[in-house]
Every structure is written in C-alpha cells, then in structure tokens.
Protein backbone atom coordinates (compact mmCIF):
# COMPACT_ATOMS: atom_id res chain seq x y z
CA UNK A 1 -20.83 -1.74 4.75
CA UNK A 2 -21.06 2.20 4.23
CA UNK A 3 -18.47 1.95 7.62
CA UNK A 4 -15.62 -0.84 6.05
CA UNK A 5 -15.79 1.90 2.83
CA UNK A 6 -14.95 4.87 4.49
CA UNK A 7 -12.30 3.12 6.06
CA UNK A 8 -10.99 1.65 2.81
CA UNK A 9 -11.52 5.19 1.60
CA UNK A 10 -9.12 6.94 4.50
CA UNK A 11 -6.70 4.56 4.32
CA UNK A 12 -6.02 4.41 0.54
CA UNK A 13 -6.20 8.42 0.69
CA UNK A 14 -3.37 8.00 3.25
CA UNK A 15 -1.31 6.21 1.85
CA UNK A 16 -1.83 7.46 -1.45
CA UNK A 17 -0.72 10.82 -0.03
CA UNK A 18 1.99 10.14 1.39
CA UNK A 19 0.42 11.64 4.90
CA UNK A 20 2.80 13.15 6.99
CA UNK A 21 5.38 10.64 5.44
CA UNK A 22 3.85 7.32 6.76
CA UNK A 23 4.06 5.53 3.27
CA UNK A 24 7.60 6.40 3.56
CA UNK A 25 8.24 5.35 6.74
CA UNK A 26 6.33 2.42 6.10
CA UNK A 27 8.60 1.86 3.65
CA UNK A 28 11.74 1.99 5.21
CA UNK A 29 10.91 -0.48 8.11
CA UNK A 30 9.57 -2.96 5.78
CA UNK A 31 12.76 -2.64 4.03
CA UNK A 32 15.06 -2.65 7.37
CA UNK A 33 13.07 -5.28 8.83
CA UNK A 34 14.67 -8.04 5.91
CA UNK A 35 18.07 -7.17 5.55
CA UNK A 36 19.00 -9.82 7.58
CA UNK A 37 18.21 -11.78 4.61
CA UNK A 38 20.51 -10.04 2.30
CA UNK A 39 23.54 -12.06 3.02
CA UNK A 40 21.79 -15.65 2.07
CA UNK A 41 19.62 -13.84 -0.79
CA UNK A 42 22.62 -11.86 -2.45
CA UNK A 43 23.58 -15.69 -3.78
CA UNK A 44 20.54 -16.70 -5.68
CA UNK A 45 20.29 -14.98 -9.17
CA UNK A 46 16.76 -13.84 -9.06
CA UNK A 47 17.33 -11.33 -5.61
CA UNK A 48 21.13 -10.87 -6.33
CA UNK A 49 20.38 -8.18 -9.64
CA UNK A 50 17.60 -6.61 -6.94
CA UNK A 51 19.77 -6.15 -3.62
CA UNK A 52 22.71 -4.39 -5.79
CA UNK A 53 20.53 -1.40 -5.44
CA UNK A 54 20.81 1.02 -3.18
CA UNK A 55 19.08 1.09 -0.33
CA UNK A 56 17.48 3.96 -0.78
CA UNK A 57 16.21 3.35 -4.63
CA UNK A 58 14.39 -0.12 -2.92
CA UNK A 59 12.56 2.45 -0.48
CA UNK A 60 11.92 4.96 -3.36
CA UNK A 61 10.24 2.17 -5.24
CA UNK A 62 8.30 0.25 -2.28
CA UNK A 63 7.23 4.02 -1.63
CA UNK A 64 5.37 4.04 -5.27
CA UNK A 65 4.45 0.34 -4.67
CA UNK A 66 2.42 2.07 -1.33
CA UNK A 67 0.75 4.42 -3.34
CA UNK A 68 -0.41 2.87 -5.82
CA UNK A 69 -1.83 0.33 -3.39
CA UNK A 70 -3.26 3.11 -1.63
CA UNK A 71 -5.18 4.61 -4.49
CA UNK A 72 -6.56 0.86 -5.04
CA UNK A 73 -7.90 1.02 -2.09
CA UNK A 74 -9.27 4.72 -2.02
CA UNK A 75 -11.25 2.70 -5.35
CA UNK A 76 -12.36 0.16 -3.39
CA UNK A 77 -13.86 2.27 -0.55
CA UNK A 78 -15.64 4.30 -3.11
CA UNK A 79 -16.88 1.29 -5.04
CA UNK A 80 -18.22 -0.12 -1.19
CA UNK A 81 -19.70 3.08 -0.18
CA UNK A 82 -21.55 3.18 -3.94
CA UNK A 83 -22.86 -0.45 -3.40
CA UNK A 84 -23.73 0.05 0.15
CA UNK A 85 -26.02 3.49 -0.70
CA UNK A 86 -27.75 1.63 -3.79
CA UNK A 87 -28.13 -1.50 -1.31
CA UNK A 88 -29.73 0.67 0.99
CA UNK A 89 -31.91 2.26 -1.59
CA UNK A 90 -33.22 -1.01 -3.06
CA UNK A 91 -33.86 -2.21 0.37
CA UNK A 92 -36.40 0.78 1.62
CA UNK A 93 -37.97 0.76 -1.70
C-alpha cells in the first residue's frame, strides 16, 4: 500500500509540475490524436462553440486540466501513504 502511494505521489508531483514539459506534451498528443473528429463534431452545437478555439488555447487548458489532476493525485498518494503507516501501526500494536 505504502508502494501504490508513492507512486500516486510521483506521478501527481509530475504532472502537477509540469516536469520537463510532459503535461504539455501530454497535452498536445491527446489533442492531435482527435482532430480527425473535428470535421463531423464542428456540426453539432455542443463541440462546435469548443473547436472554434484555437488550437493552442484547447492545449493551454487540457494543460491546467493535467495539473490539477496531478495535484489530486499527489493527495491521494499522501492520503495512501498516511493510511498505510497508521495500518501498519495498528497492526504491530
């Protein structure tokens, strides 16, 4: 358990980081890997307002979106590694 939270807690750091830009680049292929779906999407009203952006606003904000998911998870591997030391303690006591 200790482990799967120090992972949580390296990855979220990551990503919350930015390190060495791989939330950005992240980012961008995420984003380049769907644009094939801009031409059918650009019709329906919901993902019409949302492709008028520019490209690079839609990477700016799934950039934030990949922090902020990486701090939850920094959270998460902290809250693990907390429950897995007071697990441990009630268990040798």
């Amino acid at each position: 358990m200790a482990l799967g939270g120090l992972i949580l807690v390296t990855g979220g750091l990551a990503l919350a980081a930015n390190f060495r830009g791989f939330t950005a680049w992240h980012a961008r292929k995420s984003v380049e890997s769907v644009q094939w779906l801009e031409g059918p999407l650009s019709r329906i009203p919901p993902w019409s307002y949302l492709l008028k952006r520019p490209v690079e606003k839609r990477i700016a904000g799934q950039v934030g979106l990949g922090r902020a998911f990486g701090v939850m998870l920094a959270f998460g591997g902290v809250l693990l590694l907390i429950a897995s030391i007071v697990a441990r303690d009630i268990h040798t006591s």
